[in-house]
C-alpha atoms as a PDB file:
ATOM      1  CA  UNK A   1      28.440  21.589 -10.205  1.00  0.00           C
ATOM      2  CA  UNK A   2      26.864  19.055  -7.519  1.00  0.00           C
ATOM      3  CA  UNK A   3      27.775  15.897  -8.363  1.00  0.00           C
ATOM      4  CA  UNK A   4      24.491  13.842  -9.358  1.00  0.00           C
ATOM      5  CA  UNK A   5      25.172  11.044  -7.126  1.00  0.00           C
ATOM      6  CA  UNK A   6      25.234  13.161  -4.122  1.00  0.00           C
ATOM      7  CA  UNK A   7      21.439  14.063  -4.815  1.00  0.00           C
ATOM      8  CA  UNK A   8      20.322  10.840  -4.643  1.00  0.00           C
ATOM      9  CA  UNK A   9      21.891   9.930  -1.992  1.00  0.00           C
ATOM     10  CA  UNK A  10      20.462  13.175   0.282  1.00  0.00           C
ATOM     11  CA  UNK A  11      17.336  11.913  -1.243  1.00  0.00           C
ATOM     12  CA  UNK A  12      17.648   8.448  -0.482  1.00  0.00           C
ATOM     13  CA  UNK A  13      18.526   9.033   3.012  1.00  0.00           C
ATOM     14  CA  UNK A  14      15.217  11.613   3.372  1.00  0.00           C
ATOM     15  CA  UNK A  15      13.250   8.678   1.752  1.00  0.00           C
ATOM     16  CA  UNK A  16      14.540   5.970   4.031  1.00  0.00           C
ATOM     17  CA  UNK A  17      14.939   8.224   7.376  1.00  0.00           C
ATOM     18  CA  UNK A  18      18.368   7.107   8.132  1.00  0.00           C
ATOM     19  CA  UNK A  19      21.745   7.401   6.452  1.00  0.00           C
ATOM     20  CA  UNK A  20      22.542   2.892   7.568  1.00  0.00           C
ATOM     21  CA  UNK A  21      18.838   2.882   5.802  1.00  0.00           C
ATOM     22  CA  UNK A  22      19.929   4.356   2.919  1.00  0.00           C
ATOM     23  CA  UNK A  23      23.109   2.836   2.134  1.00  0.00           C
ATOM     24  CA  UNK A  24      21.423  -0.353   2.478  1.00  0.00           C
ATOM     25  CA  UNK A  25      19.562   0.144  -0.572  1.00  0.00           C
ATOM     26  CA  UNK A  26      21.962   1.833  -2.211  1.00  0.00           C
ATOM     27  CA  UNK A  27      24.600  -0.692  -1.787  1.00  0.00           C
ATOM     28  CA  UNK A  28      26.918   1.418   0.451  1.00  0.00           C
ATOM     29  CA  UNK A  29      28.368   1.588   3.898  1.00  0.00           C
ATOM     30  CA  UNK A  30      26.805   4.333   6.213  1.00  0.00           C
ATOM     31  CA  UNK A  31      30.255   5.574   6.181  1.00  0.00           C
ATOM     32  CA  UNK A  32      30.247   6.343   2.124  1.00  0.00           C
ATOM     33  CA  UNK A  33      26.672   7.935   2.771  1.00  0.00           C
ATOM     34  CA  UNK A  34      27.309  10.535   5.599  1.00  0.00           C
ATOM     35  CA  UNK A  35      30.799  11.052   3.496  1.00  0.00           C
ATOM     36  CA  UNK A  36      28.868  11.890   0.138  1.00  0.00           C
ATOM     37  CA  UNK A  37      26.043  13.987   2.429  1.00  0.00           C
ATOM     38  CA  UNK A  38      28.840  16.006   4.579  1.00  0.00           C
ATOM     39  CA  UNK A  39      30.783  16.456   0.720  1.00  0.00           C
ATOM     40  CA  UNK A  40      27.369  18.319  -0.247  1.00  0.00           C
ATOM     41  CA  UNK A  41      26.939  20.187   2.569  1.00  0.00           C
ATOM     42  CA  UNK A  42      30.239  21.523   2.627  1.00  0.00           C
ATOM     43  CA  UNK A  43      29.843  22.474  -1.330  1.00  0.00           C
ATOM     44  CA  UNK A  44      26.576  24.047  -0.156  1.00  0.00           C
ATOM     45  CA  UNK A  45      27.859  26.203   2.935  1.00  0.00           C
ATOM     46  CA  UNK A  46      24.623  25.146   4.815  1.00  0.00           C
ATOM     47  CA  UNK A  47      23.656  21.897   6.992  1.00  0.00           C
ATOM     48  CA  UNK A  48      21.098  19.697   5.276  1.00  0.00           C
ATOM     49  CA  UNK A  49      20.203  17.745   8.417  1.00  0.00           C
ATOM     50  CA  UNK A  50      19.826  17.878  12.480  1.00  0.00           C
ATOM     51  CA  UNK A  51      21.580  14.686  13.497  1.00  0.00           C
ATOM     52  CA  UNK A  52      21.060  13.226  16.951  1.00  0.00           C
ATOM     53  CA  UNK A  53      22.307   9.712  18.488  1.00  0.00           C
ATOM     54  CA  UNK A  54      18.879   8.412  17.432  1.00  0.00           C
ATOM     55  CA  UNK A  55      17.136  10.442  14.778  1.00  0.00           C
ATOM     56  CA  UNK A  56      17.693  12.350  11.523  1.00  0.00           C
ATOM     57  CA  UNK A  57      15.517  15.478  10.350  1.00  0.00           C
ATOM     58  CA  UNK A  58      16.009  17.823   7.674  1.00  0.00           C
ATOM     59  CA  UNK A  59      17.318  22.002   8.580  1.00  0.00           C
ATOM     60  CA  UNK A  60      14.698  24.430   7.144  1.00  0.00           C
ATOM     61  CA  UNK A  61      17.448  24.803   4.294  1.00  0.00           C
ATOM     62  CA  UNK A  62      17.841  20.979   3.701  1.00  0.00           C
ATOM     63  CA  UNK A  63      13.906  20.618   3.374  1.00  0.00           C
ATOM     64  CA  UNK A  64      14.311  23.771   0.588  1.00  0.00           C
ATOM     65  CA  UNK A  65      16.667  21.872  -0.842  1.00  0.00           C
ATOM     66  CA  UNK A  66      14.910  19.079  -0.990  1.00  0.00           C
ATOM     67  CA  UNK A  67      11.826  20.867  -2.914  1.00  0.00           C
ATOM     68  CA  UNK A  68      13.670  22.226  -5.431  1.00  0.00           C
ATOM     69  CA  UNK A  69      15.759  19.119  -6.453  1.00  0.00           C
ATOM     70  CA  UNK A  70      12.617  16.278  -5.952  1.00  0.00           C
ATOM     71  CA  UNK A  71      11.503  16.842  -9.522  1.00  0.00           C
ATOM     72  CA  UNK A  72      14.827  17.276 -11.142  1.00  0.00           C
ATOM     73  CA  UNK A  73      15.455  13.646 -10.252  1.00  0.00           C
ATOM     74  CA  UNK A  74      12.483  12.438 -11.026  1.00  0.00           C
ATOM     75  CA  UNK A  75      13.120  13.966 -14.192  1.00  0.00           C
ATOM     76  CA  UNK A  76      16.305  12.287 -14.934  1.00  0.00           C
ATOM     77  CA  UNK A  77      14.650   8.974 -14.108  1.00  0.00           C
ATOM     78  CA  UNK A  78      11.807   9.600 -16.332  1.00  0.00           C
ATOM     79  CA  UNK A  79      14.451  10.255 -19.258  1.00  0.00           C
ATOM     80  CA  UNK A  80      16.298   7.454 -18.332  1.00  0.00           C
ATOM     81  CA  UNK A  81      12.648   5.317 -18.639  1.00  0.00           C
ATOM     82  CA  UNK A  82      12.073   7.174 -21.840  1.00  0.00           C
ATOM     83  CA  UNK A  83      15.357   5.642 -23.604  1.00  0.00           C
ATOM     84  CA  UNK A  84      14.672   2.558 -21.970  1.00  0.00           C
ATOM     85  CA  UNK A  85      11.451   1.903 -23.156  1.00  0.00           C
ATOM     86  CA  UNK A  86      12.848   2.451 -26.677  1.00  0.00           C
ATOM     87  CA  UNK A  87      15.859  -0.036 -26.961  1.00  0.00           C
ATOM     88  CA  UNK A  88      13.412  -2.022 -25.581  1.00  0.00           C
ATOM     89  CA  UNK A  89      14.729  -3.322 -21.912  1.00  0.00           C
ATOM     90  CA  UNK A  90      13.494  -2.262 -18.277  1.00  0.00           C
ATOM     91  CA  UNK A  91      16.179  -1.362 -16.038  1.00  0.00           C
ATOM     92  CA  UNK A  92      16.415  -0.049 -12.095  1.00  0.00           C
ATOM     93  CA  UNK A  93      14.341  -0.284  -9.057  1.00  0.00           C
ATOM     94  CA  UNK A  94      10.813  -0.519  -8.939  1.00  0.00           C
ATOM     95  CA  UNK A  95       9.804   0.946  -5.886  1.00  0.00           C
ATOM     96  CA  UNK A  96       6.397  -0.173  -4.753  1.00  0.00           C
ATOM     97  CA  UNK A  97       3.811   0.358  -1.597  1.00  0.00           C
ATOM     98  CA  UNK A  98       0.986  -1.726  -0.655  1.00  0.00           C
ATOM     99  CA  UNK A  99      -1.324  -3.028   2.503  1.00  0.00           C
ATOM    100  CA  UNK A 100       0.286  -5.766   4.247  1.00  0.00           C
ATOM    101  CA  UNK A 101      -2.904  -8.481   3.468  1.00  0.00           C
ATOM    102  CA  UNK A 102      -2.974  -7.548   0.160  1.00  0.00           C
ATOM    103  CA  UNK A 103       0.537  -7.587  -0.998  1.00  0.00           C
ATOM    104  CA  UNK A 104       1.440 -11.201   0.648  1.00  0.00           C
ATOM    105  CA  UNK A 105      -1.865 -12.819  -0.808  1.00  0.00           C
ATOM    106  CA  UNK A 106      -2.460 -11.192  -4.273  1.00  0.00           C
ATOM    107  CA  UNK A 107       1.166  -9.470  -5.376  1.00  0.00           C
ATOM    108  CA  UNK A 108       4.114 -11.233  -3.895  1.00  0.00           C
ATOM    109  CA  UNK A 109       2.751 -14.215  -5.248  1.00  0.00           C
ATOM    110  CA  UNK A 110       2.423 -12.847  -8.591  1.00  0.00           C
ATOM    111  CA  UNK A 111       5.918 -11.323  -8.823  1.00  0.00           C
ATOM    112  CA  UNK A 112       7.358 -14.135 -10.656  1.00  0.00           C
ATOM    113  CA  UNK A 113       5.850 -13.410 -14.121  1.00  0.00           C
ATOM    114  CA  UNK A 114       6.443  -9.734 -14.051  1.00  0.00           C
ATOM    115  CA  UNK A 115      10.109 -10.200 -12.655  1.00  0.00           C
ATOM    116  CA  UNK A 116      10.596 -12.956 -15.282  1.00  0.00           C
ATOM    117  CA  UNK A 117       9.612 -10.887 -17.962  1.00  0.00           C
ATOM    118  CA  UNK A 118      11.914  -7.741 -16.938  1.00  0.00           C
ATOM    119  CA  UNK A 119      15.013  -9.832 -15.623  1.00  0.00           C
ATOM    120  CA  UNK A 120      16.913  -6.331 -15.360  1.00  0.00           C
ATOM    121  CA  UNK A 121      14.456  -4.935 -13.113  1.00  0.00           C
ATOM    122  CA  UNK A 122      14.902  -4.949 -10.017  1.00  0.00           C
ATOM    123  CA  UNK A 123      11.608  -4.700  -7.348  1.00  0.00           C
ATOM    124  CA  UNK A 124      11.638  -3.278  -3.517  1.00  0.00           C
ATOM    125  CA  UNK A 125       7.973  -4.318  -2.262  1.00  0.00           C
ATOM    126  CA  UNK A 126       7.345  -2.600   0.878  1.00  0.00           C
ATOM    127  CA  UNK A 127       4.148  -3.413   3.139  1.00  0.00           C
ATOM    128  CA  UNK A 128       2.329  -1.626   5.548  1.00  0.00           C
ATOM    129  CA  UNK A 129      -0.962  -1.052   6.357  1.00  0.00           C
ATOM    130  CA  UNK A 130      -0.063   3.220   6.634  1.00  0.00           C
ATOM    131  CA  UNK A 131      -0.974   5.233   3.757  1.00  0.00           C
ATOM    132  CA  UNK A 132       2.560   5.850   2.708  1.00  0.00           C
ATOM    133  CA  UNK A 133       4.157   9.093   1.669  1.00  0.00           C
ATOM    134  CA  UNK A 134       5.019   8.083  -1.762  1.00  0.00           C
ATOM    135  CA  UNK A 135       6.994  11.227  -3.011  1.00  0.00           C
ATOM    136  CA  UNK A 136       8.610  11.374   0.524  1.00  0.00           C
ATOM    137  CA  UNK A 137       8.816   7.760   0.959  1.00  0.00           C
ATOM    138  CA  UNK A 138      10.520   7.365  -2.560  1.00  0.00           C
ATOM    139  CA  UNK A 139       7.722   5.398  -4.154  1.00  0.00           C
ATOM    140  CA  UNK A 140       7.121   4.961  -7.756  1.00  0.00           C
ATOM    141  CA  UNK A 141       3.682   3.812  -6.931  1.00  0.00           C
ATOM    142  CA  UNK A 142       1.194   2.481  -4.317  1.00  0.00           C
ATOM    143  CA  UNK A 143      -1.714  -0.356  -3.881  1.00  0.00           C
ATOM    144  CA  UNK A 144      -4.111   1.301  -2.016  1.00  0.00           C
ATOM    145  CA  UNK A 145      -7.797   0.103  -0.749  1.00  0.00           C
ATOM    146  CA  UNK A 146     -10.700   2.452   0.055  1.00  0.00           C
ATOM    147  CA  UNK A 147     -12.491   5.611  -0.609  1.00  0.00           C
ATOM    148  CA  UNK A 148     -10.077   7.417  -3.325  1.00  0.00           C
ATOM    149  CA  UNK A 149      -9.842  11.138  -2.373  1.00  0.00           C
ATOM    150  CA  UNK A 150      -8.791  14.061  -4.108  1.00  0.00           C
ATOM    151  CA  UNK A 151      -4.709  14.568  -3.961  1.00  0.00           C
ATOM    152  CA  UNK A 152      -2.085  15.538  -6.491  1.00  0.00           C
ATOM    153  CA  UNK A 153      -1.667  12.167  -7.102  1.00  0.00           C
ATOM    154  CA  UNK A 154      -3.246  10.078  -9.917  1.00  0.00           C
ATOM    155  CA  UNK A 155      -4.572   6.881  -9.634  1.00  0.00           C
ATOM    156  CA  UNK A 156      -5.874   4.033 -11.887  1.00  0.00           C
ATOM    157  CA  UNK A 157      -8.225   1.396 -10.521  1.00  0.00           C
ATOM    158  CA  UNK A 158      -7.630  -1.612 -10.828  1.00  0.00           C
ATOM    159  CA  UNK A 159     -10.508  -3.488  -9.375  1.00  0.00           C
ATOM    160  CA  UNK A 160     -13.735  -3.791  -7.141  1.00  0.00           C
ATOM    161  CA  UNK A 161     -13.377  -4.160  -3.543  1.00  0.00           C
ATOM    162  CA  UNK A 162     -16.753  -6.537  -2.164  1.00  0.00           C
ATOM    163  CA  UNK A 163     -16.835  -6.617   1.277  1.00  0.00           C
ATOM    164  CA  UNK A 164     -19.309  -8.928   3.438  1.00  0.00           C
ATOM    165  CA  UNK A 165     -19.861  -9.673   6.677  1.00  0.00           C
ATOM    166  CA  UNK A 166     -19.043 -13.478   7.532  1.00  0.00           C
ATOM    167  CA  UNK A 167     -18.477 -15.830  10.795  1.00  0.00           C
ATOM    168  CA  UNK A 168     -17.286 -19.178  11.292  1.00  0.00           C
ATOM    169  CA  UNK A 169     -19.498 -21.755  11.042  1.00  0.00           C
ATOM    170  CA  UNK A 170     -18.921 -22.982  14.481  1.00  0.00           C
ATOM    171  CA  UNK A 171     -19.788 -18.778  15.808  1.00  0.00           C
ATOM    172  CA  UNK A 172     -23.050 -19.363  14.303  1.00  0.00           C
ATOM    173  CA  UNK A 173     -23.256 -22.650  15.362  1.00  0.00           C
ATOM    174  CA  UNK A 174     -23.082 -21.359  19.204  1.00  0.00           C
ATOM    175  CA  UNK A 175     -24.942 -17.873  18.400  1.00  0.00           C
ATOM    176  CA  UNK A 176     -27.835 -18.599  16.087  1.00  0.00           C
ATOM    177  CA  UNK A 177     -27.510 -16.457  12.698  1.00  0.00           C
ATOM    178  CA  UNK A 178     -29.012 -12.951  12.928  1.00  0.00           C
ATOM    179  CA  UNK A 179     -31.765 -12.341  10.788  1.00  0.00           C
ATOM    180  CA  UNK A 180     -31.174  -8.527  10.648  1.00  0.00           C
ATOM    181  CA  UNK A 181     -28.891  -5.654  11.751  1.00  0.00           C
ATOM    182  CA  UNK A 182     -31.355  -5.459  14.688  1.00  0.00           C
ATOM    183  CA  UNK A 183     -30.001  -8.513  15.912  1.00  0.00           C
ATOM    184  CA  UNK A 184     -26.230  -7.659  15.580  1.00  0.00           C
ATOM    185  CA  UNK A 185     -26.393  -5.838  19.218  1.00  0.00           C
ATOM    186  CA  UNK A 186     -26.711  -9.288  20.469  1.00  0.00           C
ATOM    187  CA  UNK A 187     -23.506 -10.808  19.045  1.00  0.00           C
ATOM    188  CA  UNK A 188     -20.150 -10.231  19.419  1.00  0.00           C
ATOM    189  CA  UNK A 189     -18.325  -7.984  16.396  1.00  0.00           C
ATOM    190  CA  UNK A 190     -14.543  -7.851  15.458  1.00  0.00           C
ATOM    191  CA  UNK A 191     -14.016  -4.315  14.325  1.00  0.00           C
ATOM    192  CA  UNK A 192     -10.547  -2.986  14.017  1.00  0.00           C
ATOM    193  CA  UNK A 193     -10.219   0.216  16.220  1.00  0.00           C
ATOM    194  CA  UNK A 194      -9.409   2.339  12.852  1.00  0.00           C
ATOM    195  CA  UNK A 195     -12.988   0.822  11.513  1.00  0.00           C
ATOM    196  CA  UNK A 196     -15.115   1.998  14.039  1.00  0.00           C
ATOM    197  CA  UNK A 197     -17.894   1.859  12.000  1.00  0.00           C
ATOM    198  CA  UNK A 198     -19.264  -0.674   9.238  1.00  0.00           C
ATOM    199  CA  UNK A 199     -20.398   1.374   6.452  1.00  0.00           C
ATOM    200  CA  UNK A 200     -23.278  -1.162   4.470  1.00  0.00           C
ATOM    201  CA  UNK A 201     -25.477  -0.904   1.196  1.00  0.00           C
ATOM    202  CA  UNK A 202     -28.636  -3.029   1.641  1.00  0.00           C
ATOM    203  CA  UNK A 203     -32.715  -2.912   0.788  1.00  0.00           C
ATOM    204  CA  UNK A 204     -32.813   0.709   2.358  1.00  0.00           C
ATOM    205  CA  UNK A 205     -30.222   1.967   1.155  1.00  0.00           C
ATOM    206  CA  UNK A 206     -26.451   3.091   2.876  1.00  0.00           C
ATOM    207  CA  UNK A 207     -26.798   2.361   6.215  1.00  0.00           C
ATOM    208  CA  UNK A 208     -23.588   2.520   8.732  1.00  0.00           C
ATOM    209  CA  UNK A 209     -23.622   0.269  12.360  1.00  0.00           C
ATOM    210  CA  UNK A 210     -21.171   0.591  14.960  1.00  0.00           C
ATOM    211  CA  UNK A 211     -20.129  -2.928  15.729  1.00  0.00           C
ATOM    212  CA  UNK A 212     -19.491  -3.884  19.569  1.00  0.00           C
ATOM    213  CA  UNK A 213     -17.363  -6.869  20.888  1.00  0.00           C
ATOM    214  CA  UNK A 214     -14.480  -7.912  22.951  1.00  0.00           C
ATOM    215  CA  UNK A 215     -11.524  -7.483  20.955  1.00  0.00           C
ATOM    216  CA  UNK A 216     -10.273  -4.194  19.362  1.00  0.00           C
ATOM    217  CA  UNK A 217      -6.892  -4.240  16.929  1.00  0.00           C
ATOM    218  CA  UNK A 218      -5.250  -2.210  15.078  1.00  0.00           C
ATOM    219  CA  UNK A 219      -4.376  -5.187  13.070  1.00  0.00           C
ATOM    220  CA  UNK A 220      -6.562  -6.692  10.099  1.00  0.00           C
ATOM    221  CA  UNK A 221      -4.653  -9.872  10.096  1.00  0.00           C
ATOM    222  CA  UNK A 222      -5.449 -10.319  13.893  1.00  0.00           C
ATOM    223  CA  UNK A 223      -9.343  -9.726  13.383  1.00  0.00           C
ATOM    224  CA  UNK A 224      -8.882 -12.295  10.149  1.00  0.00           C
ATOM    225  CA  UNK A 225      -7.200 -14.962  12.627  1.00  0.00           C
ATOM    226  CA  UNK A 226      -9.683 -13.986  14.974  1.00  0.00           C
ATOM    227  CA  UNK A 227     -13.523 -14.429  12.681  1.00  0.00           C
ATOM    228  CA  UNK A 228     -11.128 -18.045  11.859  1.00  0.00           C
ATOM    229  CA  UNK A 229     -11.132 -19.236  14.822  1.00  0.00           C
ATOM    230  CA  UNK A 230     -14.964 -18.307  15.721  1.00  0.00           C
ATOM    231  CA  UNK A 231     -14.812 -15.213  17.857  1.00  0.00           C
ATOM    232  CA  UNK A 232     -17.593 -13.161  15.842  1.00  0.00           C
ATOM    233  CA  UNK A 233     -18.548 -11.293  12.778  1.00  0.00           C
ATOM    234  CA  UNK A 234     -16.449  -9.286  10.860  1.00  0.00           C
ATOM    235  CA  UNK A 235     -16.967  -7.404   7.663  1.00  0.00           C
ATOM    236  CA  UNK A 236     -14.112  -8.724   5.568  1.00  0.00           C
ATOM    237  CA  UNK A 237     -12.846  -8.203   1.439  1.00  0.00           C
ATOM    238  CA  UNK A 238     -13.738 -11.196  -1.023  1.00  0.00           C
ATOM    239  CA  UNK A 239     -10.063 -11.422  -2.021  1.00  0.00           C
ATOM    240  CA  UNK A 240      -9.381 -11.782   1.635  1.00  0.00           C
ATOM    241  CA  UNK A 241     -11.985 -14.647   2.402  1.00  0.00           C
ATOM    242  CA  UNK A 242     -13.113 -15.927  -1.052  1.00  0.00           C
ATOM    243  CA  UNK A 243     -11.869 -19.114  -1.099  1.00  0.00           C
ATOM    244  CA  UNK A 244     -13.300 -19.670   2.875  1.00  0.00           C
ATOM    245  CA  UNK A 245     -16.435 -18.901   1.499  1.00  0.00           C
ATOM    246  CA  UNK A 246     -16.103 -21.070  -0.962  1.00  0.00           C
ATOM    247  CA  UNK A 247     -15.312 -24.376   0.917  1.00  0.00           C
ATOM    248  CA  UNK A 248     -17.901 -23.654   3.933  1.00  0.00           C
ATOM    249  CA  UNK A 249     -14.963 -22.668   6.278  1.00  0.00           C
ATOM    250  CA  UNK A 250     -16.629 -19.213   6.642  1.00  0.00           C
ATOM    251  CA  UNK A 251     -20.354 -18.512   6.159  1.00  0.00           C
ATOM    252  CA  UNK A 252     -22.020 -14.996   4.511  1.00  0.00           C
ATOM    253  CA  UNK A 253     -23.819 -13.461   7.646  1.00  0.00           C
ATOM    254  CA  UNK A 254     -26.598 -11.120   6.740  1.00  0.00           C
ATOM    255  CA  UNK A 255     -25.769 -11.352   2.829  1.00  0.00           C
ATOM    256  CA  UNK A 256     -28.747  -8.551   1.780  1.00  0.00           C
ATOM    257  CA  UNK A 257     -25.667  -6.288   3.341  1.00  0.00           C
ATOM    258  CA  UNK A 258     -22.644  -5.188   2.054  1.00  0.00           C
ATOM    259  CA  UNK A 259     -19.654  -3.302   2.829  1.00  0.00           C
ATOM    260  CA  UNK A 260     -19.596   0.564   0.630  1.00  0.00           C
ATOM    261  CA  UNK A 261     -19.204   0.155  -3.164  1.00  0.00           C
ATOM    262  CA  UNK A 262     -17.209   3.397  -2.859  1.00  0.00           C
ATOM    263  CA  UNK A 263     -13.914   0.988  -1.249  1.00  0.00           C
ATOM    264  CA  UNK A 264     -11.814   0.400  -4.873  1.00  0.00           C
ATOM    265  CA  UNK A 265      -8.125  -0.917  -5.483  1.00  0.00           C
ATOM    266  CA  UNK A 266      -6.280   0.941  -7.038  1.00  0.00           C
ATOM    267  CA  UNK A 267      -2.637   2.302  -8.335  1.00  0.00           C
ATOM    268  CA  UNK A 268      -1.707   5.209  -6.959  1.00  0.00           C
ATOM    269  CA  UNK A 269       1.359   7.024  -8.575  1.00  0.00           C
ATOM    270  CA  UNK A 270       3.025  10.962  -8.547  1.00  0.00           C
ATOM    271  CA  UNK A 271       1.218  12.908 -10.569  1.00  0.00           C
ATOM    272  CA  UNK A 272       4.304  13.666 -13.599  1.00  0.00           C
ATOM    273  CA  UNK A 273       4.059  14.568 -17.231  1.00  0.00           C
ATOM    274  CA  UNK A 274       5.650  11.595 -18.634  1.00  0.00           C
ATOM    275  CA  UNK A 275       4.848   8.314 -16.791  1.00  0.00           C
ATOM    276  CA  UNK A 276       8.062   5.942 -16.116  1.00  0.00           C
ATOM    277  CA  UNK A 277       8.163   2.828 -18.349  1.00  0.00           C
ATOM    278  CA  UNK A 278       8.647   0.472 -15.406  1.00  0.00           C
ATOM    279  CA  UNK A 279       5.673   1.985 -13.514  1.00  0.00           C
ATOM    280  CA  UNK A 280       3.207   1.887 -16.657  1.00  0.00           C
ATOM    281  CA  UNK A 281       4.213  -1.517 -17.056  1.00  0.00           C
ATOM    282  CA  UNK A 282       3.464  -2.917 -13.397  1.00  0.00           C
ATOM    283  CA  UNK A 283       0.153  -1.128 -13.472  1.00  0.00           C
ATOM    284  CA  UNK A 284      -0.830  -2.709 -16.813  1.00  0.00           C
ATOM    285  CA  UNK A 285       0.449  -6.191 -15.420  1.00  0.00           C
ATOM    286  CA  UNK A 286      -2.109  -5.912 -12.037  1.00  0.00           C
ATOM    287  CA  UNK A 287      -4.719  -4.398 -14.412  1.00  0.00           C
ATOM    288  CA  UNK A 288      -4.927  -7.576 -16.617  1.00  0.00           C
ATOM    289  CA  UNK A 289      -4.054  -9.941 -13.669  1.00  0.00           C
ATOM    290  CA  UNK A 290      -7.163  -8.451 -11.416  1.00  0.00           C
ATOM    291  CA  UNK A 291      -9.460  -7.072 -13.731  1.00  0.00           C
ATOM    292  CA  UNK A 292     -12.241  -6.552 -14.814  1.00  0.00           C
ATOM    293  CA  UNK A 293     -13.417  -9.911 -12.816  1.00  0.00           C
ATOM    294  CA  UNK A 294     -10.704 -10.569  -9.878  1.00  0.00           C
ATOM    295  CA  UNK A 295     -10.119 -13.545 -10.064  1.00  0.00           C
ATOM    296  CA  UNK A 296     -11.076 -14.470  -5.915  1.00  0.00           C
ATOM    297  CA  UNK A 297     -14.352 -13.585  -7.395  1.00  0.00           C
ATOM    298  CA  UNK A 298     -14.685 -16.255  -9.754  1.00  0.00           C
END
């Protein structure tokens, strides 16, 4: 029989898209790893992956392989929750996704009472701004912001995303403040490339405006840095600008408009019979920590 360990190891290093990747996180030398992978191919009769000097990529029979075995270890971890939950202590990795903004202003900073509470637990917070492959990627769950569409995943939201458009006070200062989308034409807008359009709710109704300017990014942080320092007018999240807002260092441009009432946070997790402990938990922790008022909003 294959030995257990093996399989999540080939699924680690699938996950992680390099064998050095993978025993990183697994606490083993890329030695052990292509070792324990070249031990299962051999018991197999079949290569698992292509290697090359700079990538790895599964065979058509590694990727079959890796169908057929995806849920039988993510049924052994949800047994392993399962007994867990009942004596009462949280143990493993909590493997989480979420936008870059997001996680370093309203998660990491929150860690502490959730890791404090569940010292056995152990968390791996990855952030990028790329809707991540979570089965593929090896994620027990991800943060996501926007439009939720219809997957095999499930999600759970866990607050209201307000969006407004807002300059510095100096940009207005030098511009004048525009007393209607009319008037946007004649200012300069900070849209990132991937937002080419500014999707509003106002008097009429939904509206959407292509913003024009000098600078294009495919960076939110950059366009944040950039409305800052008084370069334009940017349509940016409450829990992203609240508190500038809040003590005049931005101002609310045009504040009959906002951003889509669609754009939600949520929890996004595989879509399994039996949800893992650890997972519930973390959602349940956000949901009480953001919700049902965030608190950037009060």
């Amino acid at each position: 029989m294959t030995n257990l360990g093996d399989l999540e190891i080939f699924s680690r290093v699938i996950a992680m898209g390099s064998m050095s990747a993978a025993g990183r996180a697994l606490g083993l030398s890329p030695a052990v790893v292509s070792k324990r992978v070249k031990r299962l191919e051999e018991r197999l009769g079949t290569r698992l992956f292509q290697r090359t000097t700079r990538q790895i990529s599964l065979t058509e029979a590694g990727q079959g392989f890796y169908d057929r075995i995806v849920g039988i270890l993510a049924g052994i971890e949800e047994a392993e929750a399962f007994v867990s939950g009942r004596s009462g202590a949280v143990r493993g990795t909590l493997r989480i996704s979420a936008p870059t903004s997001f996680g370093r202003m309203h998660i990491a900073p929150n860690l502490k009472g959730f890791m404090d509470a569940y010292p056995e637990l152990v968390v791996n917070l990855m952030l990028t701004d790329d809707f991540s492959d979570i089965v593929g990627g090896g994620f027990d769950l991800a943060i996501r912001i926007g439009e939720l569409s219809d997957s095999s995943l499930v999600a759970r939201r866990l607050a209201s995303v307000r969006r407004v458009l807002c300059a510095s006070p100096d940009y207005i200062a030098r511009h004048g403040m525009p007393a209607s989308l009319d008037a946007l034409p004649a200012h300069a807008c900070l849209p990132p490339h991937t937002q080419d359009v500014w999707r509003l709710e106002g008097p009429e109704g939904n509206v959407t405006y292509r913003p024009q300017g000098q600078l294009y990014t495919n960076s939110s942080e950059v366009v944040r840095e950039a409305v800052f320092s008084g370069m334009g007018i940017a349509l940016r999240s409450t829990w992203d600008v609240g508190p500038a807002l809040k003590s005049g260092e931005l101002v609310q441009v045009l504040p009959q408009y906002e951003g889509s009432r669609n754009v939600v946070l949520s929890a996004v997790y595989p879509s399994r019979q039996f949800l893992p402990v650890k997972v519930r938990l973390f959602i349940d922790y956000l949901a009480d920590l953001y919700g049902p008022l965030p608190y950037w909003e009060r």
